[in-house]
Protein backbone atom coordinates (compact mmCIF):
# COMPACT_ATOMS: atom_id res chain seq x y z
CA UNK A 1 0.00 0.00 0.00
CA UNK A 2 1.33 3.66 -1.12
CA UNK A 3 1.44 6.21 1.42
CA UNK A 4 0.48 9.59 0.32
CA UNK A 5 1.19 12.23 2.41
CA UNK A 6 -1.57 15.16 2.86
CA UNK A 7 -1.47 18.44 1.04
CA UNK A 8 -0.54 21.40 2.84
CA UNK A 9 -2.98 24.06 3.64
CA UNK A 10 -1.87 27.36 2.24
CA UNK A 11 -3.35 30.37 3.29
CA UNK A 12 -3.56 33.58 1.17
CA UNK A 13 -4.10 36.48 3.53
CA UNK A 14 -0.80 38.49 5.12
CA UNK A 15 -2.74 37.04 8.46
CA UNK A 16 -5.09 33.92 8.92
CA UNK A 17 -7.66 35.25 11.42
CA UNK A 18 -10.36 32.49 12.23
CA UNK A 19 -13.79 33.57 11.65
CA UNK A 20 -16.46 33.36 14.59
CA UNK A 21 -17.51 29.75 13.96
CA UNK A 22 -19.27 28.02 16.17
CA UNK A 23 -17.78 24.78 17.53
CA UNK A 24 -19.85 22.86 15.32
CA UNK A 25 -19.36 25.16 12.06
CA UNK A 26 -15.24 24.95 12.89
CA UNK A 27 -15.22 21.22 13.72
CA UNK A 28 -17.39 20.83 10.33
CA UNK A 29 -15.08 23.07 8.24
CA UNK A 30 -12.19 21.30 9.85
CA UNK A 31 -13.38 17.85 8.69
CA UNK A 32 -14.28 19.21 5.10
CA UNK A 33 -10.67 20.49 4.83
CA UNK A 34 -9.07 17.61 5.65
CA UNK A 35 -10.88 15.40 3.14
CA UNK A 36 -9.40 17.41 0.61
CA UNK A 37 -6.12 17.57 1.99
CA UNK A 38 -6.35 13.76 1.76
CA UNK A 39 -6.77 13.58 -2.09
CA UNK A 40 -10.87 13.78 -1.97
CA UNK A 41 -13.42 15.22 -4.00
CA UNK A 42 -16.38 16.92 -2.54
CA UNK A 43 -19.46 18.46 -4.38
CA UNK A 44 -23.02 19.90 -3.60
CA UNK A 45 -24.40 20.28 -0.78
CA UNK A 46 -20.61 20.89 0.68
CA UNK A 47 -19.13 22.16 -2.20
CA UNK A 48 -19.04 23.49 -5.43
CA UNK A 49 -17.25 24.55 -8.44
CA UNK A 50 -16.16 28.20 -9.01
CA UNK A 51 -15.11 28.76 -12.24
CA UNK A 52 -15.48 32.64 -12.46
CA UNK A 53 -12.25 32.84 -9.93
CA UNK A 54 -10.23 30.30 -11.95
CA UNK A 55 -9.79 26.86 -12.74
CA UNK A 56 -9.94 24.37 -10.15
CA UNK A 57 -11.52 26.86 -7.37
CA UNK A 58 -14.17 25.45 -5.50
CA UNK A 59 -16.61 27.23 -2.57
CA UNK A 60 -17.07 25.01 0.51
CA UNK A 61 -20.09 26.01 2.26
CA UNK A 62 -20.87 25.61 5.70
CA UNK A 63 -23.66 26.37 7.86
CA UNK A 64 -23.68 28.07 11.19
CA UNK A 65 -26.60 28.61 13.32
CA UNK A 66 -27.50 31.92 11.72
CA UNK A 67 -24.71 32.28 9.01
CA UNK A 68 -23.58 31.21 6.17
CA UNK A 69 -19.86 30.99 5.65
CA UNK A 70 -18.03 30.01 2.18
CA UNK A 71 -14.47 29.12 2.03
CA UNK A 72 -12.45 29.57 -1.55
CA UNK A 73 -10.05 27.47 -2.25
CA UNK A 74 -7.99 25.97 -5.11
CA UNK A 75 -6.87 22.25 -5.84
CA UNK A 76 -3.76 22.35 -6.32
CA UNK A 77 -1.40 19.67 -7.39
CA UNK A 78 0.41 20.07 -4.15
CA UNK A 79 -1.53 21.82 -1.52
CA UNK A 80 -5.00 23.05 -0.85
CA UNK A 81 -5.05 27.02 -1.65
CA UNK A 82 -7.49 28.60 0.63
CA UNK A 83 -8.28 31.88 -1.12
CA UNK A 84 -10.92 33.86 1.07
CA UNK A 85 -13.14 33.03 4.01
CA UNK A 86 -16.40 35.22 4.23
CA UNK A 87 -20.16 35.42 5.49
CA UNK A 88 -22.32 34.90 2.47
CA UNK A 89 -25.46 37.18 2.95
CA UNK A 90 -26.42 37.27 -0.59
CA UNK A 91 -27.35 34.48 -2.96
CA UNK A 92 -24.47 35.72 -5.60
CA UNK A 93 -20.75 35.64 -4.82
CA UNK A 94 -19.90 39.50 -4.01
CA UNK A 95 -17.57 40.55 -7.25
CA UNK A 96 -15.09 42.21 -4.80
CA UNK A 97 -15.02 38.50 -3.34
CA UNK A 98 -14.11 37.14 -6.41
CA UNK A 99 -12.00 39.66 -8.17
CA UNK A 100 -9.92 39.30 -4.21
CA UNK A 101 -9.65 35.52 -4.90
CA UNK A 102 -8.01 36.06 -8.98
CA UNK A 103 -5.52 38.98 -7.80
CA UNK A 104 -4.08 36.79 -4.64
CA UNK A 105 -4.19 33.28 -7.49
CA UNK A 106 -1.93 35.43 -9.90
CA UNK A 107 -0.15 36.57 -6.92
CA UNK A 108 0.41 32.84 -5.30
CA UNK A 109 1.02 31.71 -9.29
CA UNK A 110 3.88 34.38 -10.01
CA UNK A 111 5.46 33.65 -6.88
CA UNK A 112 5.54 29.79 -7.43
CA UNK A 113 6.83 30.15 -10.77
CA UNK A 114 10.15 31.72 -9.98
């Protein structure tokens, strides 16, 4: 049997502040993020595709008691790229969301590339 080890995490904000889960939303968004990390796939209800940011970005959505959070991320070959974390309050993707998400993947890109 082939070990494979998990992909990395990697953040995209000059500081990773936590937003104010509840235990249940965090443990939830916890386990989500580590099926990826472990090579799964994961589509509606807990995820879906967001190909107005960029290829392989995805929104994980998870439910709190009276929010609604979304997490952006990108499947990388290497590591999960976690692009935004915000309270969804509208039915649409704010555009300021996603045109945050494609400056910080060309960002994250250009740097990798050197």
């Amino acid at each position: 049997m082939l070990f494979m080890a998990d992909k990395p995490l990697v953040w995209l904000r000059g500081e990773v502040k936590t937003p104010p889960f509840s235990p249940e939303a965090r443990l939830e968004a916890g386990f989500l993020l580590r099926q990826l990390q472990q090579g799964g796939l994961l589509s509606l209800p807990q995820s879906r595709p967001m190909p107005s940011i960029a290829a392989r970005c995805h929104e994980l959505r998870i439910n709190d008691k009276n929010k609604t959070w979304r997490i952006i991320y990108r499947i990388d070959p290497d590591a999960i790229v976690i692009l935004e974390v915000f309270q969804k309050k509208t039915n649409q993707t704010p555009r300021k969301i996603i045109e945050v998400c494609q400056q910080r993947i060309k960002r994250y890109d250009a740097l990798s590339s050197d």
